[in-house]
Protein backbone atom coordinates (compact mmCIF):
# COMPACT_ATOMS: atom_id res chain seq x y z
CA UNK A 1 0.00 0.00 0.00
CA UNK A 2 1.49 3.47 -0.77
CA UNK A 3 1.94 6.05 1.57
CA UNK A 4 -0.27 8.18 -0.26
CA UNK A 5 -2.99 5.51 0.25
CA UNK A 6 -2.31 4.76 3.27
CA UNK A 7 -2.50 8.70 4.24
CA UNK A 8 -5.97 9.37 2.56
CA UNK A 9 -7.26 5.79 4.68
CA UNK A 10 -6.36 7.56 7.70
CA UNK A 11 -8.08 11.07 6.94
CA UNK A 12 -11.22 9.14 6.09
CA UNK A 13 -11.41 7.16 9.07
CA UNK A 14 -10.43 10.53 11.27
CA UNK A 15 -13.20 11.81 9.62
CA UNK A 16 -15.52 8.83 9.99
CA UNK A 17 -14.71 8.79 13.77
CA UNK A 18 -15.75 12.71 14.13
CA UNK A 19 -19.18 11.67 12.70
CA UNK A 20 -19.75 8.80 14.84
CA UNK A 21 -18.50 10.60 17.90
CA UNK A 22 -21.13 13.67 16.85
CA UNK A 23 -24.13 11.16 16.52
CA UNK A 24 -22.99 9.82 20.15
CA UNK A 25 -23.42 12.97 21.64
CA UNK A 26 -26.80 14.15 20.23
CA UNK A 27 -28.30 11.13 20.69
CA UNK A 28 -27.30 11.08 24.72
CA UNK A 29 -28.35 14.93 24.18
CA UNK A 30 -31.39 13.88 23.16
CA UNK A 31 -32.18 10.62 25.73
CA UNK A 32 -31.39 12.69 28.35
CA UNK A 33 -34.12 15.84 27.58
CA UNK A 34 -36.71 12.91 26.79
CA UNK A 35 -35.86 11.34 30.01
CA UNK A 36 -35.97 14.51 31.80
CA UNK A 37 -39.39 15.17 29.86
CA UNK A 38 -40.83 11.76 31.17
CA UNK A 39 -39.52 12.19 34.88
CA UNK A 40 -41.17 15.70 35.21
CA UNK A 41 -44.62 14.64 33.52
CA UNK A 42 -45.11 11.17 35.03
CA UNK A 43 -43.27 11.07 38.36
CA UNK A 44 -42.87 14.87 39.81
CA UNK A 45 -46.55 15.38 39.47
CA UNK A 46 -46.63 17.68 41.56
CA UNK A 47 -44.74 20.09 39.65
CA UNK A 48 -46.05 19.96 35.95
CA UNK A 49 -44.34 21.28 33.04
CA UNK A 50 -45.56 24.89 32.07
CA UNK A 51 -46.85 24.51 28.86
CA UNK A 52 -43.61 27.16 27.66
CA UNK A 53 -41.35 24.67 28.66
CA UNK A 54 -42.68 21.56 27.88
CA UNK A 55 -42.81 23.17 24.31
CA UNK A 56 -39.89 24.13 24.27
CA UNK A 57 -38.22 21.15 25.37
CA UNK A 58 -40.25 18.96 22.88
CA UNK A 59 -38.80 20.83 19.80
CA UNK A 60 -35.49 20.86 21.00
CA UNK A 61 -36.03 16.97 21.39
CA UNK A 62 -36.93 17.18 18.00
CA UNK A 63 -34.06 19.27 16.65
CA UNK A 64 -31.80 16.72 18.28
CA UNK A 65 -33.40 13.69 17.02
CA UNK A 66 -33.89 15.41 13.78
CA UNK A 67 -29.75 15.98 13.72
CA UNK A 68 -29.12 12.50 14.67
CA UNK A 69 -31.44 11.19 11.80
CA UNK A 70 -29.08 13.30 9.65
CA UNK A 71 -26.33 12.15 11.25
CA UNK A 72 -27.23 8.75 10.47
CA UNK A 73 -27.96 9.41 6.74
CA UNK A 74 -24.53 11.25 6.25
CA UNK A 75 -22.47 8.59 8.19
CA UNK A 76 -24.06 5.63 5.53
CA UNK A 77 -23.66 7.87 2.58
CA UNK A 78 -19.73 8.28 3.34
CA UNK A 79 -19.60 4.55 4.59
CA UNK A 80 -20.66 3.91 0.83
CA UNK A 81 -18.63 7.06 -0.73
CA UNK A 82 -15.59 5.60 1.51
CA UNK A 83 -15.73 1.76 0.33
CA UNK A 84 -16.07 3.19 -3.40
CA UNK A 85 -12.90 5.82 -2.82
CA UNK A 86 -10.82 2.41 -1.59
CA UNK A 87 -12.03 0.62 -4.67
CA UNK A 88 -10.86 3.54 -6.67
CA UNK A 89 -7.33 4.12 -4.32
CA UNK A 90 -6.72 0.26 -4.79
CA UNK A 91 -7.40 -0.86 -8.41
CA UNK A 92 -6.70 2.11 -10.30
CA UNK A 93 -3.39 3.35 -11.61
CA UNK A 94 -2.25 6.87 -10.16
CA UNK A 95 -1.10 8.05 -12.84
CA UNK A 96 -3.47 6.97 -16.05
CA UNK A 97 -6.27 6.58 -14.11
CA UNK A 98 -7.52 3.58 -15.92
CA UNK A 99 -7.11 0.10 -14.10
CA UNK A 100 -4.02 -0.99 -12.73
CA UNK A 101 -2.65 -4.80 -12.27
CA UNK A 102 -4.04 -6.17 -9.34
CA UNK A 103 -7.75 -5.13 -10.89
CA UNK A 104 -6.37 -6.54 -14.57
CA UNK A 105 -5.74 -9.73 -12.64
CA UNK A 106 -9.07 -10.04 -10.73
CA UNK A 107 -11.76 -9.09 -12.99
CA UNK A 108 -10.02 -10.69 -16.16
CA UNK A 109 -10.44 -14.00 -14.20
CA UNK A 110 -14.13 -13.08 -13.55
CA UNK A 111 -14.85 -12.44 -17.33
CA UNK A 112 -12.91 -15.55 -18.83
CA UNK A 113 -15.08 -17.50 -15.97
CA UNK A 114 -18.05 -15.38 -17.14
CA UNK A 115 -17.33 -16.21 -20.55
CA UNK A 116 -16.84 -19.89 -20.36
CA UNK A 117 -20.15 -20.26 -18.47
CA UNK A 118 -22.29 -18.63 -20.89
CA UNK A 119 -20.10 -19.88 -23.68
CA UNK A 120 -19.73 -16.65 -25.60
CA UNK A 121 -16.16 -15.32 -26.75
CA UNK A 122 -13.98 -13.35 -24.82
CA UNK A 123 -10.43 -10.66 -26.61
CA UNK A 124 -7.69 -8.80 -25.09
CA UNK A 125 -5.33 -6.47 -26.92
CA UNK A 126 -2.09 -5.57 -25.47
CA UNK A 127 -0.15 -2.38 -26.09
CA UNK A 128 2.90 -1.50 -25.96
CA UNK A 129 4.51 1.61 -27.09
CA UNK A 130 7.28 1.53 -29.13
CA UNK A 131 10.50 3.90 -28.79
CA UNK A 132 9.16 5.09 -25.62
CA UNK A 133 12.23 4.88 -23.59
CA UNK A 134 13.47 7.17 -26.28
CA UNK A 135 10.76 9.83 -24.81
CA UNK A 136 12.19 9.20 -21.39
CA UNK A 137 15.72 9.38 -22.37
CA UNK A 138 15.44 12.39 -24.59
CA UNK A 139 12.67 14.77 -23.21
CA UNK A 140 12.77 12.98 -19.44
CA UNK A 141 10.35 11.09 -17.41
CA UNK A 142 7.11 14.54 -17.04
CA UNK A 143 7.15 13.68 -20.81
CA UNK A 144 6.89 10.21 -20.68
CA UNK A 145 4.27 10.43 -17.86
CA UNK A 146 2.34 12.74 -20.20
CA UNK A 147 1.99 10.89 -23.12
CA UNK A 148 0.79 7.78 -20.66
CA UNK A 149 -1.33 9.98 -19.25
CA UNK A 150 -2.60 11.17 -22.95
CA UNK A 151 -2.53 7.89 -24.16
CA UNK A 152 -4.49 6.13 -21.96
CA UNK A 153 -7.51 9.07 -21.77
CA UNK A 154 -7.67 8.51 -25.86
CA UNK A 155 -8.22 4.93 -25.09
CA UNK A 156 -11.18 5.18 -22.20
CA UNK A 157 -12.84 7.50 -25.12
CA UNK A 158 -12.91 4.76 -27.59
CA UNK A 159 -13.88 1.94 -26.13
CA UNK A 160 -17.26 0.27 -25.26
CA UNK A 161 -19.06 0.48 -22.07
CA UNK A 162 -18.33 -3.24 -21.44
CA UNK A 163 -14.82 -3.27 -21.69
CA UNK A 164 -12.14 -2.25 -19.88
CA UNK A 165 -8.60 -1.07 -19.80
CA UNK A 166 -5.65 -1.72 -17.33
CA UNK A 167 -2.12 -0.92 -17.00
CA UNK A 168 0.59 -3.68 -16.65
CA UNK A 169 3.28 -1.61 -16.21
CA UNK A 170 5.76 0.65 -17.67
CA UNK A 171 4.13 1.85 -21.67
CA UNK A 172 2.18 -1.71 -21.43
CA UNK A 173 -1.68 -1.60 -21.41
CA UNK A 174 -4.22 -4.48 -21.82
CA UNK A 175 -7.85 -3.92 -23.30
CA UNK A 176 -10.03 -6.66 -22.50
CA UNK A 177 -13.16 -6.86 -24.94
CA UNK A 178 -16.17 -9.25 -23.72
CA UNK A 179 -18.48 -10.86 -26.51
CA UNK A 180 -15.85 -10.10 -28.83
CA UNK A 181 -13.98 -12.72 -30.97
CA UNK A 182 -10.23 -12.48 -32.72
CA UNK A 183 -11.76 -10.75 -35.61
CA UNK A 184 -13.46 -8.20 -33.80
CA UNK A 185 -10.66 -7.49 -31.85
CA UNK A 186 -8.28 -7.37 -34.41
CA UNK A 187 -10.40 -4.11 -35.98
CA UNK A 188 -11.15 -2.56 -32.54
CA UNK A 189 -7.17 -2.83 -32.23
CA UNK A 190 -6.78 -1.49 -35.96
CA UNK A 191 -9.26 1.40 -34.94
CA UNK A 192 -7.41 2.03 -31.16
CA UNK A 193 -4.06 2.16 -32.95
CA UNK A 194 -5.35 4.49 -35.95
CA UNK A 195 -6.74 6.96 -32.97
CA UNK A 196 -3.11 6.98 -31.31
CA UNK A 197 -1.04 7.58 -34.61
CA UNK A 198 -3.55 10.89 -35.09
CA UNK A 199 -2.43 12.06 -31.89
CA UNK A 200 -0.25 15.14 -31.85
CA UNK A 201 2.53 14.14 -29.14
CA UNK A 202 4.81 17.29 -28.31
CA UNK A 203 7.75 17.62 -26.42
CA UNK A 204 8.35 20.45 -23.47
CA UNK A 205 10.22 21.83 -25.73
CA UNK A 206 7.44 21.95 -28.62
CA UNK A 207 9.26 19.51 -30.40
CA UNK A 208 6.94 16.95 -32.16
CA UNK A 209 7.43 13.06 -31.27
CA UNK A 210 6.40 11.65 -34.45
CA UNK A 211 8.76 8.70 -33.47
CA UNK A 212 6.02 6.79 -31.45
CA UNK A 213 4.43 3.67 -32.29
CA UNK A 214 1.94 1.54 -30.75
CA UNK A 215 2.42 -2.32 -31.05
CA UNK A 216 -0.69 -4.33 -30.43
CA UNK A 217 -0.97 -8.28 -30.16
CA UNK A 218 -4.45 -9.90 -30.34
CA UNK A 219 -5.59 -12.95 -28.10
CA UNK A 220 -8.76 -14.55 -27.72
CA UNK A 221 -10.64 -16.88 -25.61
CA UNK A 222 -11.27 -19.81 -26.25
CA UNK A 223 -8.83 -20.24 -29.50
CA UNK A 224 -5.68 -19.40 -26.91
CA UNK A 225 -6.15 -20.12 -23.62
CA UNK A 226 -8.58 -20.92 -21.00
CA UNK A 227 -7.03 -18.99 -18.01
CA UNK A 228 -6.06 -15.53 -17.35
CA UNK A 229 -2.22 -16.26 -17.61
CA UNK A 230 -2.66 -18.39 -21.00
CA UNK A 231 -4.56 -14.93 -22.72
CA UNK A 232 -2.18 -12.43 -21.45
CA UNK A 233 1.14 -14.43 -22.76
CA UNK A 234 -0.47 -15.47 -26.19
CA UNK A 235 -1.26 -11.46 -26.27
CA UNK A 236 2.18 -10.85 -25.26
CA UNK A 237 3.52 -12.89 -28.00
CA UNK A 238 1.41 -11.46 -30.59
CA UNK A 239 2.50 -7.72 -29.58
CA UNK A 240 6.16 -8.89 -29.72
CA UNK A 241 5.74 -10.32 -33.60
CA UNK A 242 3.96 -6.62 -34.07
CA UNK A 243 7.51 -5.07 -32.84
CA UNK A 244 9.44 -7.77 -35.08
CA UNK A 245 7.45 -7.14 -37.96
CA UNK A 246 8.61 -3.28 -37.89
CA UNK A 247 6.30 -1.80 -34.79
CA UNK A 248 3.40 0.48 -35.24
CA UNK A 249 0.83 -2.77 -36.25
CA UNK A 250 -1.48 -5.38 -35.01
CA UNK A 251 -0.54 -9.11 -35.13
CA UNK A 252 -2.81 -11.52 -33.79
């Protein structure tokens, strides 16, 4: 866990423990004026509540229970706001934003077990971008961060709503496509890598980086694997016969 995660865990439960510690104390706040309320109008008879205070102590029971019902809603809402913010902290890359490895690994299992129960097909595409290091080495690592960060925003734009994208590491990304068979994976890949050639990458320095290329390699389920491991290095190999065959292609 980074320290960055770990720091944003602790400010939400700081900040969950301040709610809860809130509710506490209005709802003793509130116990005690109803108790205080039931005490003067059912045991000190003697002394009954002026009708002033007795109305006044009846909406202030109701402003506190009213606060405490709000309480309440605001400490599910961030219970469900916080367990969706650890999703996002855990399983998606810092610096893309789209879906790092640990969520690649998980849900990719899921869909290939998804896919093998209803028995319809099941693609991944992985990228790699070629002469990146050059970016690195040339224009330094802010450069090469940006044209991940551009990169990977061109691909959640042109994908469907069923598929996803995840980072492996490095200039590697994988594109899982459900219901979608070699073929149709071969010309989503075609279309992905046509959208990343029209890109305009520049350099700090305005310098264009028309050196970039973007390797894919096609893999489907069932035809090359059965297993999450079996996909991703039949993908693998097909993105490394894209860089032997001169870079900037699909291969399946």
């Amino acid at each position: 866990m980074s320290k960055k995660l770990g720091f944003q865990l602790k400010e939400l439960h700081s900040l969950h423990a301040n709610l809860r510690a809130v509710f506490a104390l209005l709802l003793i706040l509130t116990l005690c004026i109803l108790a205080y309320m039931a005490v003067r109008i059912f045991v000190l008879t003697r002394e009954p509540l002026p009708p002033s205070e007795f109305a006044s102590l009846c909406v202030f029971a109701l402003a506190c229970l009213g606060l405490c019902i709000g309480q309440l809603h605001c400490l599910r809402r961030m219970r469900r706001d916080t367990r969706e913010k650890i999703e996002q902290l855990t399983f998606v890359d810092e610096l893309t934003g789209v879906f790092n490895y640990r969520y690649l690994e998980q849900r990719l299992g899921e869909e290939i077990q998804r896919a093998m129960r209803h028995g319809y097909p099941l693609a991944v595409v992985y990228l790699d971008l070629d002469a990146f290091k050059m970016v690195n080495d040339t224009y330094g690592h802010e450069a090469g961060n940006e044209v991940l960060r551009r990169v990977s925003q061109m691909l959640r734009g042109h994908v469907r709503g069923e598929d996803f994208i995840g980072r492996l590491g490095g200039d590697e990304f994988l594109i899982v496509l459900p219901h979608t068979d070699e073929s149709g994976a071969l010309v989503a890949g075609e279309r992905l890598r046509t959208k990343l050639a029209a890109l305009d990458f520049t350099a700090p320095g305005g310098e264009r980086m028309d050196f970039l290329g973007f390797s894919m390699g096609v893999a489907s389920f069932p035809a090359h694997g059965n297993t999450r491991e079996q996909l991703v290095q039949a993908a693998d190999q097909a993105m490394y016969r894209a860089k032997k065959s001169g870079g900037d292609r699909v291969c399946l």
